[in-house]
N, C-alpha and C. Protein backbone atom coordinates (compact mmCIF):
# COMPACT_ATOMS: atom_id res chain seq x y z
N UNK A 1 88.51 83.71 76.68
CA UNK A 1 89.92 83.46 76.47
C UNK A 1 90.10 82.21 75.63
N UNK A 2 91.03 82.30 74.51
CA UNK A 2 91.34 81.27 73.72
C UNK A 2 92.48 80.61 74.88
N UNK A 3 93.09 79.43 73.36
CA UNK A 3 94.08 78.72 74.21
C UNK A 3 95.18 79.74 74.01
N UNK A 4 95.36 80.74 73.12
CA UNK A 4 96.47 81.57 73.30
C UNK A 4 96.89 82.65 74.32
N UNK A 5 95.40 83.17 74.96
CA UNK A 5 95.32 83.65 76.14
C UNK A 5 95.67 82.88 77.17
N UNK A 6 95.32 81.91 76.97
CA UNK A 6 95.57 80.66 78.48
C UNK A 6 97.21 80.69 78.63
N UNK A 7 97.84 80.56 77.62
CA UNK A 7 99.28 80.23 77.25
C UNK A 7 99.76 81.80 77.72
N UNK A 8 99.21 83.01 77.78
CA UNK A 8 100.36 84.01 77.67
C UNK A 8 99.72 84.13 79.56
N UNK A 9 98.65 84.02 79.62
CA UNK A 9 98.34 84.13 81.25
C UNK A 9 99.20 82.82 82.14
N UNK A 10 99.20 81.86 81.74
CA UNK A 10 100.31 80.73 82.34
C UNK A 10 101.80 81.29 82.62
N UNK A 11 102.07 81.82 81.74
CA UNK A 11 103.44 81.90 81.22
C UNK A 11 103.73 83.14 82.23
N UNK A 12 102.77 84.56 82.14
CA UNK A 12 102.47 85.59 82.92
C UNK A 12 103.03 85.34 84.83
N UNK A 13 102.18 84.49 84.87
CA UNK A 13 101.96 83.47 85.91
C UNK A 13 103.29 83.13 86.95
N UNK A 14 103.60 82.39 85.60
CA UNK A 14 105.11 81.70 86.35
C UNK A 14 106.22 82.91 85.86
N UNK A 15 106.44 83.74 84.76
CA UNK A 15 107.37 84.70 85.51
C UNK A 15 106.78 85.68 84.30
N UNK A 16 106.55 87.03 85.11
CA UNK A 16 106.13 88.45 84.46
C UNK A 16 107.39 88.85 84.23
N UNK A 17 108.65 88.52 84.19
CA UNK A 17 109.23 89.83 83.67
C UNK A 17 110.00 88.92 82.22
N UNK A 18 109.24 87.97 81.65
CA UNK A 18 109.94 87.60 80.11
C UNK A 18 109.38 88.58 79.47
N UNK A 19 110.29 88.87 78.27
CA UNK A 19 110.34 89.81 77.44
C UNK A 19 108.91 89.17 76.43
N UNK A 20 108.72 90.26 75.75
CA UNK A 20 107.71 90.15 75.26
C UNK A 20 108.30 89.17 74.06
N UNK A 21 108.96 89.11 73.10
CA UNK A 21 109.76 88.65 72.25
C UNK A 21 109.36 86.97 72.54
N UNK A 22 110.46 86.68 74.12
CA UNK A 22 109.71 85.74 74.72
C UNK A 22 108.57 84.74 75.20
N UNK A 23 107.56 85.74 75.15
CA UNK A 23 106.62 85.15 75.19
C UNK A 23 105.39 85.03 73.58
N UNK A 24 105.71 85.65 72.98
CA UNK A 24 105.23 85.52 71.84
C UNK A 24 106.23 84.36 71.33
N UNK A 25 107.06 84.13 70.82
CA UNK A 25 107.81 83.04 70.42
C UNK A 25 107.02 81.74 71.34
N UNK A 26 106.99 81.80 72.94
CA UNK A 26 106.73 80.59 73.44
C UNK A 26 105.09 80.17 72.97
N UNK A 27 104.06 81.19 72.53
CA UNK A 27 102.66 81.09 72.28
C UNK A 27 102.71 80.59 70.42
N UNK A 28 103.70 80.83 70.10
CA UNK A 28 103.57 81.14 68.61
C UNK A 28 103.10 82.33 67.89
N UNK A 29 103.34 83.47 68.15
CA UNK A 29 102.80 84.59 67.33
C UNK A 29 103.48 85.51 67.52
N UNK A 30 103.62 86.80 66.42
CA UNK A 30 104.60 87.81 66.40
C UNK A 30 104.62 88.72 67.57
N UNK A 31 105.28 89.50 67.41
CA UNK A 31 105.07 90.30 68.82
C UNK A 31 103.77 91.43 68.79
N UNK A 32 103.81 91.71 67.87
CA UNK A 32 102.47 93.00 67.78
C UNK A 32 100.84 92.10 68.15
N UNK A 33 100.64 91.01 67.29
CA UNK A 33 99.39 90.31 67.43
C UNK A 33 99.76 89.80 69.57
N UNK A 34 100.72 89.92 69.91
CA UNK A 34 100.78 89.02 71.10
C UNK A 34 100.78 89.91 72.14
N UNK A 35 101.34 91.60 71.93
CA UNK A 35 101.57 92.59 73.04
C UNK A 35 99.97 93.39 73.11
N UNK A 36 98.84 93.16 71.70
CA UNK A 36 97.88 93.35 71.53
C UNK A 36 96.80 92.51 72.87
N UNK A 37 97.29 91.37 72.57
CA UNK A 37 96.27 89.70 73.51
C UNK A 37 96.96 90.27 74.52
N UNK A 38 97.92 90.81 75.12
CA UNK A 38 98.14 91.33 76.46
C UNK A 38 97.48 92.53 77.10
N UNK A 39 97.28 93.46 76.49
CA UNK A 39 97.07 94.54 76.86
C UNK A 39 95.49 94.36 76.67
N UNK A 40 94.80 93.33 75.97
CA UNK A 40 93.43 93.32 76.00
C UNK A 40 93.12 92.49 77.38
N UNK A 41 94.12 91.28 77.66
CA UNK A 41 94.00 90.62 79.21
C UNK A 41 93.83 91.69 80.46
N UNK A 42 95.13 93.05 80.00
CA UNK A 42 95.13 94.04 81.14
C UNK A 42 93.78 94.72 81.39
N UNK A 43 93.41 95.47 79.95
CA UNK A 43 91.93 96.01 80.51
C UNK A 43 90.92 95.44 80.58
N UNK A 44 90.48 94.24 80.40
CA UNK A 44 89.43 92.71 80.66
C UNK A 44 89.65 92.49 82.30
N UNK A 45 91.08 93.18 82.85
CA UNK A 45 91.05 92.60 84.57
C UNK A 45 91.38 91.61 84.70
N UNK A 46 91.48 90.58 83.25
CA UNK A 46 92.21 88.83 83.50
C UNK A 46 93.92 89.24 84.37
N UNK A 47 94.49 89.91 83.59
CA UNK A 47 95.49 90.51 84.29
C UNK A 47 95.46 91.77 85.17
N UNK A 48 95.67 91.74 86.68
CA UNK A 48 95.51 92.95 87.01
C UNK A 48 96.74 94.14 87.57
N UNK A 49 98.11 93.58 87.57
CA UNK A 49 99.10 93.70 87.35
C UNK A 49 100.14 92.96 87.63
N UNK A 50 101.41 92.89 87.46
CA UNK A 50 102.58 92.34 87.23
C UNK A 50 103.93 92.69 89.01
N UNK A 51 104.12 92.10 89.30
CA UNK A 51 104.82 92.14 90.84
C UNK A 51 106.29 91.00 90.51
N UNK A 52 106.55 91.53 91.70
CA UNK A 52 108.18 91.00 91.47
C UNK A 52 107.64 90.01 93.11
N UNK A 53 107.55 88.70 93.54
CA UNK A 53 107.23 88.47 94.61
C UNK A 53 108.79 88.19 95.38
N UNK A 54 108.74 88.76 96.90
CA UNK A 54 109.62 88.52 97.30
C UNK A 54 109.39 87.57 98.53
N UNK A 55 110.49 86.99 99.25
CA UNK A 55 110.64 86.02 100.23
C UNK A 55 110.22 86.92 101.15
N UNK A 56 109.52 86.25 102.66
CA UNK A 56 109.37 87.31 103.81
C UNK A 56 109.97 87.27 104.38
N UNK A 57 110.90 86.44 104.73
CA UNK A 57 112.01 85.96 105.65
C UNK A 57 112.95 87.19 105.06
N UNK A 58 113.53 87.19 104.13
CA UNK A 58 114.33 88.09 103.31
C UNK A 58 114.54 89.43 103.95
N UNK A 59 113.26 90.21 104.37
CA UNK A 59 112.63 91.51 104.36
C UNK A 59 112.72 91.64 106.00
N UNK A 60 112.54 90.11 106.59
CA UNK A 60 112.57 90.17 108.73
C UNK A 60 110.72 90.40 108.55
N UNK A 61 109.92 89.57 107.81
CA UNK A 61 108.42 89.39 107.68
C UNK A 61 108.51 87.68 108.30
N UNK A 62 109.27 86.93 109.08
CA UNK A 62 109.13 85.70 109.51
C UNK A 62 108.15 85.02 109.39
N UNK A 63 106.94 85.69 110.19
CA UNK A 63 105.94 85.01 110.95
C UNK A 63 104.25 85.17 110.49
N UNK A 64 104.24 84.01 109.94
CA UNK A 64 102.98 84.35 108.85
C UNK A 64 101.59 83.88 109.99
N UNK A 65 100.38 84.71 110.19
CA UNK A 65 99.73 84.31 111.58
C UNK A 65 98.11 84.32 110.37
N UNK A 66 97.15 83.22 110.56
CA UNK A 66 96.16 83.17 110.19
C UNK A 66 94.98 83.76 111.23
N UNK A 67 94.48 84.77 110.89
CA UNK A 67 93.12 85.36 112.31
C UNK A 67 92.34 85.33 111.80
N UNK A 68 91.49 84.21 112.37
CA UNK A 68 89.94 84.11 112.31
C UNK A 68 88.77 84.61 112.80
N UNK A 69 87.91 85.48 112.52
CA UNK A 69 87.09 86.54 112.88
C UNK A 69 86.05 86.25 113.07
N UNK A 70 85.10 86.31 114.33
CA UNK A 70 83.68 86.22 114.91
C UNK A 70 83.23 87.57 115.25
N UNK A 71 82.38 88.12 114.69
CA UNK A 71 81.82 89.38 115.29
C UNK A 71 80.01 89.01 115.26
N UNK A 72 79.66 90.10 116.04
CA UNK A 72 77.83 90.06 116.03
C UNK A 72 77.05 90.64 115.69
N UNK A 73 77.69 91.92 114.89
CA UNK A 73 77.62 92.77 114.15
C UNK A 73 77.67 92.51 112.42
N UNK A 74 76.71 92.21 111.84
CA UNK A 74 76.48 91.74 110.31
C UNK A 74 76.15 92.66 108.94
N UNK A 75 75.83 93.99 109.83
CA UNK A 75 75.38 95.46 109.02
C UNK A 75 76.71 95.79 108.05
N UNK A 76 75.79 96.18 107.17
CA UNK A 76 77.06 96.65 105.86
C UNK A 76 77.67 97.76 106.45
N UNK A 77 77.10 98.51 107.38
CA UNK A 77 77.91 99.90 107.70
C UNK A 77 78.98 99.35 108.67
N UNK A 78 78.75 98.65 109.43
CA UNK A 78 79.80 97.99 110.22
C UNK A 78 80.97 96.81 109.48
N UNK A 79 80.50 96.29 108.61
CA UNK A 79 81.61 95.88 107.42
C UNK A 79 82.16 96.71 106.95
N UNK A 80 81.70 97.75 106.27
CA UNK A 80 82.33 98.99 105.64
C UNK A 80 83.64 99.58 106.72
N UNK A 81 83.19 100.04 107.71
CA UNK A 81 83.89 100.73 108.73
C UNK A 81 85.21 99.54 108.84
N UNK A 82 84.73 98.38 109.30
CA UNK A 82 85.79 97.00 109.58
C UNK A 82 86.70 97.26 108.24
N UNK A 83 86.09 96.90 107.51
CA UNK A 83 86.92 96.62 105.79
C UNK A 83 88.02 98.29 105.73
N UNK A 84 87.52 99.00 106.18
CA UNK A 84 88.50 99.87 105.59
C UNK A 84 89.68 100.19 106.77
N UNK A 85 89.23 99.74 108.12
CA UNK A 85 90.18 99.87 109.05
C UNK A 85 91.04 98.50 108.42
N UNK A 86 90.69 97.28 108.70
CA UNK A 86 91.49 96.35 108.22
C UNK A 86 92.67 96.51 106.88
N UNK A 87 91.92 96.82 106.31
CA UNK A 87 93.18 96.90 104.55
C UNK A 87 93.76 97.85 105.33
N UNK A 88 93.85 99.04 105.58
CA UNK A 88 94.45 99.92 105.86
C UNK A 88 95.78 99.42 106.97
N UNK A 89 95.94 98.19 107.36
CA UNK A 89 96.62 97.89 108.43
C UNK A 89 97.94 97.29 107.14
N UNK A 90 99.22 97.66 107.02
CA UNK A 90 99.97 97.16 106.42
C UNK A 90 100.35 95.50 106.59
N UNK A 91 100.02 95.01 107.73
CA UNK A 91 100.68 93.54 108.10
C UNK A 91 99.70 92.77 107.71
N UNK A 92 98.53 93.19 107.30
CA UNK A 92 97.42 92.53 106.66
C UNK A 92 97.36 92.68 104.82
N UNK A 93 97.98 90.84 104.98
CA UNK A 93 98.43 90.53 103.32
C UNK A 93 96.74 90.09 102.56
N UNK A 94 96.25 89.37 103.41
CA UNK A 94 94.95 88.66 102.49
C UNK A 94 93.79 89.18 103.92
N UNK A 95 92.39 89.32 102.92
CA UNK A 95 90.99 89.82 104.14
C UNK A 95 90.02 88.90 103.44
N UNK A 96 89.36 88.24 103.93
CA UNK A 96 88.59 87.35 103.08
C UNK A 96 87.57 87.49 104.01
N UNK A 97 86.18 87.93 103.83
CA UNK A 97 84.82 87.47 104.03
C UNK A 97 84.63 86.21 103.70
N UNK A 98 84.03 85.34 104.96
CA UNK A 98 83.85 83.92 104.71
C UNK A 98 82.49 83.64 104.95
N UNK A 99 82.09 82.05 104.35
CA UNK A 99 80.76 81.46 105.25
C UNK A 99 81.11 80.50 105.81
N UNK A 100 80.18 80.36 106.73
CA UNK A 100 80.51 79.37 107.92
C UNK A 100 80.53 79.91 109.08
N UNK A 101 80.91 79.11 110.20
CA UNK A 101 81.35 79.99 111.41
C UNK A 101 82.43 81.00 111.67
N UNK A 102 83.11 81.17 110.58
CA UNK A 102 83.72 82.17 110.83
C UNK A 102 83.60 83.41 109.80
N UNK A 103 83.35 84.66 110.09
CA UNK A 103 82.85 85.77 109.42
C UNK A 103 84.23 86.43 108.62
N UNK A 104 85.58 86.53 108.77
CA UNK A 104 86.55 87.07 108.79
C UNK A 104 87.99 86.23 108.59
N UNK A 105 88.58 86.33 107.68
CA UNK A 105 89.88 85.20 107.41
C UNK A 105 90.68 86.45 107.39
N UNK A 106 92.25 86.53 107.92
CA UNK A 106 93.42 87.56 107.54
C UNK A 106 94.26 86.47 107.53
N UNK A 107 95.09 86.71 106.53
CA UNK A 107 96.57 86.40 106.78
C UNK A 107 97.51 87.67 106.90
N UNK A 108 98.11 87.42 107.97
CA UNK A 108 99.05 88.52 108.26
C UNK A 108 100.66 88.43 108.44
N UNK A 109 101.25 89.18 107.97
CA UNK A 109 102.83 89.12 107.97
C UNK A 109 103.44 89.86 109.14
N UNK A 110 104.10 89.59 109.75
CA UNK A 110 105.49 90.33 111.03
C UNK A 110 106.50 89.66 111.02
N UNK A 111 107.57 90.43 111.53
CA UNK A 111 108.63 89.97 112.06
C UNK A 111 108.67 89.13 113.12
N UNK A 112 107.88 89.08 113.77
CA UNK A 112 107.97 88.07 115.17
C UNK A 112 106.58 88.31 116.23
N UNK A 113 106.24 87.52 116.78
CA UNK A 113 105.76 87.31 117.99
C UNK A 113 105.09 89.21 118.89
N UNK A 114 106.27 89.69 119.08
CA UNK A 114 106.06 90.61 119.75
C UNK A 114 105.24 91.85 118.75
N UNK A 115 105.56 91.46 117.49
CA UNK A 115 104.85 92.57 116.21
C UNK A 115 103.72 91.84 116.12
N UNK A 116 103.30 90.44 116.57
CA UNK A 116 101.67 90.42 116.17
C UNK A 116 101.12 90.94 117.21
N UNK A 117 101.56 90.72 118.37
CA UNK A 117 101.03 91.09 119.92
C UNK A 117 100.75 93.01 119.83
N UNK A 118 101.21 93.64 119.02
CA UNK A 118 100.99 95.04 118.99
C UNK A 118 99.63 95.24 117.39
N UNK A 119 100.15 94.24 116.90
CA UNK A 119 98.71 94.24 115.65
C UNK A 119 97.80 94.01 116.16
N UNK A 120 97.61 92.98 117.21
CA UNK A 120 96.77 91.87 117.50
C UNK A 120 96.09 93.25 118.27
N UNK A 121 96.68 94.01 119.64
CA UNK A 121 96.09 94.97 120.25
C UNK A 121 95.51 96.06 119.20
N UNK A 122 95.54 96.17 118.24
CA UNK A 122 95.38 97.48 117.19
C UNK A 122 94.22 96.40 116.44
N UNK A 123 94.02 95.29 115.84
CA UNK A 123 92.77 94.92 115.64
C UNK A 123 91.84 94.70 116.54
N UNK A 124 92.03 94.41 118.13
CA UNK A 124 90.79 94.52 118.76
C UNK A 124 90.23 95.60 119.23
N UNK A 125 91.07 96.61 119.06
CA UNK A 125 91.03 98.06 119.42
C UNK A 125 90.15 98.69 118.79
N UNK A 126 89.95 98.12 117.02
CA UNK A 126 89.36 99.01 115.99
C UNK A 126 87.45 98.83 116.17
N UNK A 127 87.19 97.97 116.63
CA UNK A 127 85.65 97.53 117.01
C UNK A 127 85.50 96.20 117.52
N UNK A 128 83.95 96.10 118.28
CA UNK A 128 83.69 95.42 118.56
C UNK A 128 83.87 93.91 118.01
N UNK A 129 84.35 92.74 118.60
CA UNK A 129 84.64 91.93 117.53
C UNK A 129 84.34 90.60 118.77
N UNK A 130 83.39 89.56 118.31
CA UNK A 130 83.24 88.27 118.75
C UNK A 130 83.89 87.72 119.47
N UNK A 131 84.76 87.29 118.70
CA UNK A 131 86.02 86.23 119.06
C UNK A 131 87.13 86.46 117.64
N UNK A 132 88.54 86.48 118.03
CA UNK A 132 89.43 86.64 117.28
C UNK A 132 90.44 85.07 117.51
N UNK A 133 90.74 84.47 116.51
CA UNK A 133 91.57 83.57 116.75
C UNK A 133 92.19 83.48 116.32
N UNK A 134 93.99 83.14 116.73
CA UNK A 134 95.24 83.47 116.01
C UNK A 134 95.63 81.91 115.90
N UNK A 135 96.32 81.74 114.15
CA UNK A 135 96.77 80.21 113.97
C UNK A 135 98.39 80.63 113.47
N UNK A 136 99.26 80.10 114.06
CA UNK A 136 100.64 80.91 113.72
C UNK A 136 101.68 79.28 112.63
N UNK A 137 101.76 80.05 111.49
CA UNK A 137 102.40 78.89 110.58
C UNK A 137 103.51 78.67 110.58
N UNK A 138 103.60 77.11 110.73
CA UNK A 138 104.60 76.61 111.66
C UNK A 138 105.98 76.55 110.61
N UNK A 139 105.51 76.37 108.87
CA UNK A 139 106.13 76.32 108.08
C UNK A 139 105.38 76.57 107.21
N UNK A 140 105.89 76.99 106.03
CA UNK A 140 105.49 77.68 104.22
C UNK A 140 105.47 76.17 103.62
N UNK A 141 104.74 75.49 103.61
CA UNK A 141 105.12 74.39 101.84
C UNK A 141 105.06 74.45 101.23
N UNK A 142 103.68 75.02 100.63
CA UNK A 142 103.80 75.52 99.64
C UNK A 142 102.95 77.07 99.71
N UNK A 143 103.39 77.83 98.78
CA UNK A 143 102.61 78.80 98.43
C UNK A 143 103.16 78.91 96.72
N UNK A 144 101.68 79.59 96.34
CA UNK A 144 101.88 79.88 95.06
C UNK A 144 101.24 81.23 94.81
N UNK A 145 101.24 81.85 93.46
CA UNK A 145 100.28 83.32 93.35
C UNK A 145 99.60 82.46 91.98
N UNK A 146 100.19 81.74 91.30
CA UNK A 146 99.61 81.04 90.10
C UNK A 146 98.54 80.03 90.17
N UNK A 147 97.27 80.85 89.31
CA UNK A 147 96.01 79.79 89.41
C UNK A 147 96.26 78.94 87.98
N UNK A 148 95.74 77.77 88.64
CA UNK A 148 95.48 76.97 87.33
C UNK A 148 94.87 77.12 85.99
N UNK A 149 95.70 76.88 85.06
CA UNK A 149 94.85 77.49 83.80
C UNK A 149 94.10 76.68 83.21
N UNK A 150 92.32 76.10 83.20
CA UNK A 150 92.30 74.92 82.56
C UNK A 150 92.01 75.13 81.38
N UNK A 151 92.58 73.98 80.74
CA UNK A 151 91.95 73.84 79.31
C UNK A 151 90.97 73.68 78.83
N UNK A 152 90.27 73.75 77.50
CA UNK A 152 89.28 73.54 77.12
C UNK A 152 89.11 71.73 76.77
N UNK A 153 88.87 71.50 78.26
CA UNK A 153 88.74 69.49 77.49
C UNK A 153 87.37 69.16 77.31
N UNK A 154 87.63 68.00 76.33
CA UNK A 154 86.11 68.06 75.69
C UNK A 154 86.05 66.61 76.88
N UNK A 155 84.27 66.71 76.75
CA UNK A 155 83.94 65.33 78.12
C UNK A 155 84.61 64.16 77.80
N UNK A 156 84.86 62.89 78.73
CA UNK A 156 85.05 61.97 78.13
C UNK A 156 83.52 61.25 78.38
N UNK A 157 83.12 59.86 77.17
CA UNK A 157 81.82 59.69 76.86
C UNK A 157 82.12 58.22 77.59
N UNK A 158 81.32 58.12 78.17
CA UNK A 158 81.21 56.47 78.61
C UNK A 158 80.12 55.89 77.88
N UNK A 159 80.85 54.20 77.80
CA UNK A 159 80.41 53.21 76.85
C UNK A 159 79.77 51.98 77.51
């Protein structure tokens, strides 16, 4: 990725629905050379698609709960089986395989208390599992979907 890629993935970033017009003007280049550098980001996977993000509160999604996963079971067939029961659970936003002591990261979305307590029974239900631990967020500060774009800086040289 040049710096003109960096510039239309930034821009992408902070809001997908500027017009193309838009964003070629903000990169400097016409629209054909610029809807081209897009659609080459799309099938490269730099971009993997475009979402409208909404508030969860908005929707009655309140209660954002972090579950941390211990199991004793390490076999790919038993990941496999886990991994596809898990995604498959709608209130499960993020699944992260971790290292460390804990094998399993979710972040999960509900309306309240009583909707994790029926998830919570439906993930220990699906297999054998270690230890499950629920961290319930007390407040949002920040969240973002936008990764940092860095630039190409050259070193600085010490004297």
């Amino acid at each position: 990725m040049d710096a003109i890629d960096k510039k239309i993935v930034a821009l992408l970033q902070e809001d997908a629905s500027l017009s193309l017009a838009q964003i070629a003007h903000r990169v400097g280049l016409s629209q054909s050379p610029c809807w081209k550098r897009i659609q080459r980001l799309e099938k490269s996977g730099v971009i993997l698609k475009r979402v409208a993000l909404i508030s969860p509160e908005s929707i009655g999604m309140g209660l954002t709960v972090f579950v941390s996963i211990e199991t004793g079971d390490h076999s790919s067939a038993w990941l496999s089986k886990f991994a596809s029961t898990v995604t498959a659970m709608p209130e499960v936003m993020e699944f992260h395989r971790m290292a460390g002591d804990i094998d399993y990261m979710l972040r999960v979305a509900v309306p309240d208390m009583q909707a994790y307590d029926l998830f919570y029974k439906k993930l220990i239900d699906t297999m054998p599992l270690k230890n499950v631990t629920s961290r319930f967020s007390m407040e949002r500060v920040k969240s973002t979907t936008a990764y940092p774009i860095v630039s190409d800086l050259k070193p600085v040289r010490k004297r």
